[in-house]
Protein backbone atom coordinates (compact mmCIF):
# COMPACT_ATOMS: atom_id res chain seq x y z
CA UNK A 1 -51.22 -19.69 -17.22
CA UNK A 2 -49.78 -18.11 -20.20
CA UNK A 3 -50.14 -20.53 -23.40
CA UNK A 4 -48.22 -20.72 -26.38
CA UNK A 5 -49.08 -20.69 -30.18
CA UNK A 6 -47.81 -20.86 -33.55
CA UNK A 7 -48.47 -19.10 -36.55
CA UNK A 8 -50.41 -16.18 -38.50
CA UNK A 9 -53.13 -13.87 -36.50
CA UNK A 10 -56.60 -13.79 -37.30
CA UNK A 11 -59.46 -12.07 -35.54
CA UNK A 12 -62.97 -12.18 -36.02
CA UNK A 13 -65.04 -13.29 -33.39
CA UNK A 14 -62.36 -14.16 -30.67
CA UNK A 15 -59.32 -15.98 -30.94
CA UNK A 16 -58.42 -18.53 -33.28
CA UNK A 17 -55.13 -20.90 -33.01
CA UNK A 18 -52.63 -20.72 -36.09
CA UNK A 19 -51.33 -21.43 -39.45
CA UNK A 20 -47.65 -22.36 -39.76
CA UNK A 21 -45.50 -19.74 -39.92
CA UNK A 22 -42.39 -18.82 -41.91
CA UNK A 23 -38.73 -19.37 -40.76
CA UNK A 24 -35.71 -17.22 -41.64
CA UNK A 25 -33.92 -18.42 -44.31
CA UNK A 26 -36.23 -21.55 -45.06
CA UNK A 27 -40.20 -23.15 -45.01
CA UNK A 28 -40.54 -24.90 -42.02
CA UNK A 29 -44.37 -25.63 -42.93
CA UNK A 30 -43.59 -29.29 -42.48
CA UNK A 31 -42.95 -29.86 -39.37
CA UNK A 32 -46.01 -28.13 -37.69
CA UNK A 33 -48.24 -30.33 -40.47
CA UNK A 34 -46.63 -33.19 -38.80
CA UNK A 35 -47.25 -32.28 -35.42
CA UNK A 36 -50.41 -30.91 -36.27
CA UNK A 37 -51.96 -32.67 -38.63
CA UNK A 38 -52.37 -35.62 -37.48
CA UNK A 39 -52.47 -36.13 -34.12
CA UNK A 40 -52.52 -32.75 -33.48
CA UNK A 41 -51.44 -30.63 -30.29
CA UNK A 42 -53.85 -31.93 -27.26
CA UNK A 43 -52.11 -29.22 -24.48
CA UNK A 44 -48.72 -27.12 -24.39
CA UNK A 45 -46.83 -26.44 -21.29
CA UNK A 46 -44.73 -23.68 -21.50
CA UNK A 47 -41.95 -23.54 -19.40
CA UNK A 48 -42.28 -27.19 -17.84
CA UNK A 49 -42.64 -30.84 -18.61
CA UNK A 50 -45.80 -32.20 -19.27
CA UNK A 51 -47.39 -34.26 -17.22
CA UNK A 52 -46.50 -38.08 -17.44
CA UNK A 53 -43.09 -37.08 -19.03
CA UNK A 54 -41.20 -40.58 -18.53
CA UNK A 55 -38.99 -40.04 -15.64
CA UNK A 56 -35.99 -42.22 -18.25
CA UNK A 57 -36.07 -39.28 -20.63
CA UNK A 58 -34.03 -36.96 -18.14
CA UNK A 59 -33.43 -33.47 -19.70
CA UNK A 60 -29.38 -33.21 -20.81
CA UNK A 61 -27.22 -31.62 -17.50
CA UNK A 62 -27.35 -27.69 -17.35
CA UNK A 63 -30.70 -27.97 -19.83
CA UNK A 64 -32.75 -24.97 -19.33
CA UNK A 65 -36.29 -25.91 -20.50
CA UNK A 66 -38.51 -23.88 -22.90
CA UNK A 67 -41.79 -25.75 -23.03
CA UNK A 68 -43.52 -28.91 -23.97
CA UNK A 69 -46.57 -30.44 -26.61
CA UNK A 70 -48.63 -33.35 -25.27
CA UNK A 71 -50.01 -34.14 -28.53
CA UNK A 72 -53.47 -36.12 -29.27
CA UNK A 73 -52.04 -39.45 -29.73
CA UNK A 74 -50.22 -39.20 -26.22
CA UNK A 75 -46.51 -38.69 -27.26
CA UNK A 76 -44.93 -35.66 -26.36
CA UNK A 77 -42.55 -33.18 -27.28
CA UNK A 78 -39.82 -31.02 -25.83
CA UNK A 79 -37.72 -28.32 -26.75
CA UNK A 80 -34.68 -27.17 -24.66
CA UNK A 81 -31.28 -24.91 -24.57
CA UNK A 82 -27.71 -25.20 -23.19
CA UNK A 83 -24.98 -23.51 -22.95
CA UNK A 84 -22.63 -25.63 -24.13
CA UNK A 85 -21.44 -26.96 -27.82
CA UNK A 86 -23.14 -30.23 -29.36
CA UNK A 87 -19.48 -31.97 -28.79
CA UNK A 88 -20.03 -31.05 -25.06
CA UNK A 89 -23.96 -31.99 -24.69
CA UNK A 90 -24.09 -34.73 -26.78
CA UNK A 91 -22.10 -37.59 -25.68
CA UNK A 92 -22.61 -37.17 -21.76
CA UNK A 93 -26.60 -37.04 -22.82
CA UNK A 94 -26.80 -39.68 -24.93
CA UNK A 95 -24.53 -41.85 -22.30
CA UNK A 96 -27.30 -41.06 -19.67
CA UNK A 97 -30.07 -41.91 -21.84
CA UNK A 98 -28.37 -45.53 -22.78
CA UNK A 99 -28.29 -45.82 -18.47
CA UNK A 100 -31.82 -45.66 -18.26
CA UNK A 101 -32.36 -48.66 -21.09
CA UNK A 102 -32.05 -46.57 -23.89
CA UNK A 103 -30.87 -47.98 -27.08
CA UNK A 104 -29.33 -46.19 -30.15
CA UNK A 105 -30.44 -47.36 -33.02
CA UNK A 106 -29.86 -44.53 -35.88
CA UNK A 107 -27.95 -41.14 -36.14
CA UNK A 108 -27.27 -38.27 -38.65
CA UNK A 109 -25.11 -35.75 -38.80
CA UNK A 110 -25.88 -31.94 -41.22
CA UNK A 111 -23.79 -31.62 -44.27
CA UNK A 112 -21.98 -29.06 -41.96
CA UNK A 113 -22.45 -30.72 -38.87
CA UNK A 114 -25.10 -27.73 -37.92
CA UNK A 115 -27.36 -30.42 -36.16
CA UNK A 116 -26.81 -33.88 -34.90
CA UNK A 117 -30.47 -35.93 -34.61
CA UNK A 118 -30.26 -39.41 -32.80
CA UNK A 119 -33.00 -42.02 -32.55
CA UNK A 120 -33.48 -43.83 -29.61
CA UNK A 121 -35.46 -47.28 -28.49
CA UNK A 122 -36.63 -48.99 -25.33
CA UNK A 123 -37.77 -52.85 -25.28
CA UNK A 124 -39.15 -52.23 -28.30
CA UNK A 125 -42.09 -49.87 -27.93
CA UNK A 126 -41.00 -46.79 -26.86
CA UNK A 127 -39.21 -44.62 -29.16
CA UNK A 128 -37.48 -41.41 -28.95
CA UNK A 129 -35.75 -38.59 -31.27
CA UNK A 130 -33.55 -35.83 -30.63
CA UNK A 131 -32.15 -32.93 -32.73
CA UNK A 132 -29.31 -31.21 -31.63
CA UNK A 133 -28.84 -27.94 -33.00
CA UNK A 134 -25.75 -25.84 -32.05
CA UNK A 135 -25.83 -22.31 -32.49
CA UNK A 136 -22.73 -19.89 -31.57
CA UNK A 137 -21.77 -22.31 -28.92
CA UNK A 138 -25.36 -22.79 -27.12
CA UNK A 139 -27.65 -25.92 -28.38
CA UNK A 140 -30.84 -25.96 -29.19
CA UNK A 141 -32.45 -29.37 -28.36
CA UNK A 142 -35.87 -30.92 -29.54
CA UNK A 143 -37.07 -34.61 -27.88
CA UNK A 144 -39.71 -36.44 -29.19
CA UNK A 145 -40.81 -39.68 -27.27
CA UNK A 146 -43.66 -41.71 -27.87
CA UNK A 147 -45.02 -45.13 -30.03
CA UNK A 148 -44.96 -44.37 -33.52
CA UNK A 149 -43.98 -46.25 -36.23
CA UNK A 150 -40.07 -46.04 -36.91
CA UNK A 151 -40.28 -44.36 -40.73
CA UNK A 152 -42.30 -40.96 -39.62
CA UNK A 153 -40.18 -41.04 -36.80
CA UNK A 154 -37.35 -40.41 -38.92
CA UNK A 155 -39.42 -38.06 -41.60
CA UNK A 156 -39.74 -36.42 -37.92
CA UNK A 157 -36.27 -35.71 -37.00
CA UNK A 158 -35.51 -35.20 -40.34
CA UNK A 159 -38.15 -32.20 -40.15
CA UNK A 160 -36.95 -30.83 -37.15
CA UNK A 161 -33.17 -31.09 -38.50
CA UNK A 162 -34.62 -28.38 -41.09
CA UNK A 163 -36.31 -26.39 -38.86
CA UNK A 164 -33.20 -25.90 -36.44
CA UNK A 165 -30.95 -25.23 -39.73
CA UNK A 166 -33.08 -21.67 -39.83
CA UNK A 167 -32.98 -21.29 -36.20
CA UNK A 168 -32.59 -17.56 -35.19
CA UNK A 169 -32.70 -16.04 -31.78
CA UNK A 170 -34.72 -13.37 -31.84
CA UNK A 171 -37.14 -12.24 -29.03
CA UNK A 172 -38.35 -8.54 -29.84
CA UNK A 173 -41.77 -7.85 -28.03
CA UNK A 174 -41.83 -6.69 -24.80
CA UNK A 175 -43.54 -8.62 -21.97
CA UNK A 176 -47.35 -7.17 -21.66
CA UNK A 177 -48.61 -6.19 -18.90
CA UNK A 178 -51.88 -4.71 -17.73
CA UNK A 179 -52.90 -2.06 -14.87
CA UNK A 180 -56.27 -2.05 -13.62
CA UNK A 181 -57.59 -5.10 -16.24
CA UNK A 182 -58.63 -8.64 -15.18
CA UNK A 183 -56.42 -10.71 -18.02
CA UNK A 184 -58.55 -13.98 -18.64
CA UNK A 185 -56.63 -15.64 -21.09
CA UNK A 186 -53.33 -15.04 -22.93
CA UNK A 187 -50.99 -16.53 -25.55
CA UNK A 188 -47.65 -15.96 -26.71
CA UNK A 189 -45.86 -17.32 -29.85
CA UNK A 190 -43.97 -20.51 -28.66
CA UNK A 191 -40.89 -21.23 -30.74
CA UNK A 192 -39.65 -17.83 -31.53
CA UNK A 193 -36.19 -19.28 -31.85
CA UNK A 194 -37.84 -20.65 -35.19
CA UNK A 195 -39.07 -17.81 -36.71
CA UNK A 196 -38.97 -14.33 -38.00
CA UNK A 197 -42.38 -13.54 -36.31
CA UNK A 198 -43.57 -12.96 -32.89
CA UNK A 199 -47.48 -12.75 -31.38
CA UNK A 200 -48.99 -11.93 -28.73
CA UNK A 201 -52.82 -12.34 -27.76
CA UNK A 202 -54.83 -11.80 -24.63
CA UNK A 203 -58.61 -11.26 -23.64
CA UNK A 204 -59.14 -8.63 -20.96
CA UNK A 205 -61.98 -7.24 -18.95
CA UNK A 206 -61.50 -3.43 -18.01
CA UNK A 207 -63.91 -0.59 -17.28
CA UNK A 208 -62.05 1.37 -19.80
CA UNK A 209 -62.14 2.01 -23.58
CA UNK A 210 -60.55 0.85 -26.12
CA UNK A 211 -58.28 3.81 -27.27
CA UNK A 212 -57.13 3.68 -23.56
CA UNK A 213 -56.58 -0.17 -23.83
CA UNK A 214 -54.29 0.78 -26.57
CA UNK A 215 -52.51 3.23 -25.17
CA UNK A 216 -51.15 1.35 -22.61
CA UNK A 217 -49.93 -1.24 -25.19
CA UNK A 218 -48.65 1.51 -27.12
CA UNK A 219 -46.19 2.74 -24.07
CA UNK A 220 -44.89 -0.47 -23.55
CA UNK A 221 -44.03 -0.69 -26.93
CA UNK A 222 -42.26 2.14 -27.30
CA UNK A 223 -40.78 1.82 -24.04
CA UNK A 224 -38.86 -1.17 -25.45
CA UNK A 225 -37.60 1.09 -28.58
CA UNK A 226 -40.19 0.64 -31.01
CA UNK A 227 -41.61 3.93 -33.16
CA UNK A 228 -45.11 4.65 -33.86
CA UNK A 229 -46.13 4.99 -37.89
CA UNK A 230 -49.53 5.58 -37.69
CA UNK A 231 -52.96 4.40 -35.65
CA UNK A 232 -56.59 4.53 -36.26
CA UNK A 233 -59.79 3.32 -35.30
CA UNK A 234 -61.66 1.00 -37.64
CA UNK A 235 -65.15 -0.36 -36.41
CA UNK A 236 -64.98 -1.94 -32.63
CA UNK A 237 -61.18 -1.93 -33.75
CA UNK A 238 -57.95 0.64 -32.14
CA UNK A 239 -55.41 -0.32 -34.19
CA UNK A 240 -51.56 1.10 -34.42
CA UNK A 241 -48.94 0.03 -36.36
CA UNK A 242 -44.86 0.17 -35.36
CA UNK A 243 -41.30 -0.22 -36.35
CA UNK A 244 -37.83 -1.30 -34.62
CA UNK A 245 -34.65 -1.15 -35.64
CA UNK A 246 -32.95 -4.20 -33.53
CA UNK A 247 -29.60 -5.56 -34.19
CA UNK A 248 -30.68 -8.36 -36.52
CA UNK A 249 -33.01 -6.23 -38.45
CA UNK A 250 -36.20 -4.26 -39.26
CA UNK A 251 -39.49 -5.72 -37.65
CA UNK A 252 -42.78 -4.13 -38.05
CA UNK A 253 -45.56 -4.71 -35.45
CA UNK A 254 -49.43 -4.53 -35.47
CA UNK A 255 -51.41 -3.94 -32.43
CA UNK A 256 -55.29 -4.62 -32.64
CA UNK A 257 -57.85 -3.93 -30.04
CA UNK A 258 -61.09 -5.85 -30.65
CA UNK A 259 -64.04 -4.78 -28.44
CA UNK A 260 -66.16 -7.94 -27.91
CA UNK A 261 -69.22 -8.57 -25.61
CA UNK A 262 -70.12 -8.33 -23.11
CA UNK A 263 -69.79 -4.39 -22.79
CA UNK A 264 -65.88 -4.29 -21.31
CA UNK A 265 -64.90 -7.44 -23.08
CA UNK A 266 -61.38 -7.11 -25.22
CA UNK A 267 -59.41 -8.68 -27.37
CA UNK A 268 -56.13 -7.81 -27.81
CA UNK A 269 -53.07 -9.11 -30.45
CA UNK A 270 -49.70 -7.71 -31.08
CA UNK A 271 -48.07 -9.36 -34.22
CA UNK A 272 -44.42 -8.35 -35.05
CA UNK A 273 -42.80 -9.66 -38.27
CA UNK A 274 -39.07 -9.02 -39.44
CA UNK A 275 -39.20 -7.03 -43.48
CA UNK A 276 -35.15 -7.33 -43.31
């Protein structure tokens, strides 16, 4: 299963997880401390719930789900879209939360009513947060449920609220895909929707080398519109470097090829960033 990551790239002797990265428009450093540091991420699920996800935190109707953190003190987070406005998501969701015990306790609004973040408690140990972000008519949802104490929940949402004020769309790499390679483990950026940067990592086992690795990589890339600049080999690394012209903007890419042990062992990472 695919996992998900934030951050900056670095390679050395395998795969390390990341730094906080940068949003458009603002420094959403913050928030990633706080889930980060501490508890700290235990597991991420992308694309579902994870497991023990209180069956009274239903998802709003229409939700379609991104992903989830279990993080190491046993609360969990998770992000969501729909396409509908806050004024249509938010009452009908928060109505069905208050059926299943739910009680309201505190709510904010953004200076230009960008987000909406609500806290939420239940017999007076469970506690949950939602931001609402709207953006161009779809919203961008982030819940947070778990025992903490009621003051960094806040500095939580209040976090998040930030983030979702520099929320951009973008999604500009193309989905990797290897012919005649075993893929053993691979990660993708998780919250793209937060930030101007996009990476993609996976180790691979292939009787092949690694200028052919790359080339592979390479078509895909360009298959999705991005140009070549230049390439090289530097050590056990094939390395290439690209450029796209998208509607929102310039993005450059790196692609690095890392031959590791044993002998058809490699690591590959694709880091796009956007310049303007």
């Amino acid at each position: 299963m695919r996992k998900f990551f934030v951050g900056v790239f670095m390679l050395s002797l395998g795969f390390v997880f990341f730094l906080p990265g940068k949003a458009i428009g603002g420094d959403v450093t913050d928030i990633f401390d706080v889930l980060l540091f501490p508890p700290g991420v235990a597991a991420v699920y992308p694309g579902e719930l994870a497991p023990g996800w209180p069956e009274n935190v239903p998802l709003p109707s229409g939700a379609q789900l991104a992903g989830s953190l279990k993080l190491k003190d046993e609360s969990l987070v998770a992000a969501f879209t729909v396409a509908s406005t806050i004024g249509d998501v938010a009452s009908p969701y928060l109505s069905a939360l208050q059926t299943e015990s739910w009680i309201l306790i505190g709510e904010d609004v953004g200076e230009d009513e960008e987000y909406h973040s609500y806290t939420l408690q239940r017999e007076d140990v469970d506690l949950l947060a939602l931001v609402l972000y709207d953006n161009e008519g779809t919203t961008y949802g982030t819940i947070y449920y778990g025992e903490r104490d009621l003051a960094d929940l806040r500095a939580v949402i209040e976090l998040i609220a930030d983030m979702f004020s520099s929320l951009a769309d973008v999604r500009v790499l193309p989905e990797f895909s290897f012919v005649d390679a075993e893929v053993v483990d691979e990660a993708i950026s998780p919250m793209s929707l937060f930030m101007d940067e996009e990476t993609y990592q996976a180790k691979v086992k292939a009787e092949i080398e690694a200028v052919e690795l790359k080339a592979t990589l390479e078509t895909q890339l360009t298959d999705a519109g991005w140009r070549a600049v230049d390439s090289g080999i530097s050590g056990p690394t094939v390395w290439g470097r690209y450029e796209l012209e998208s509607n929102d903007g310039t993005w450059r890419a790196v692609l690095l090829v890392f031959t590791g042990e044993p002998m058809g062992t490699f690591f590959v990472s694709v880091h796009a960033y956007k310049i303007q």
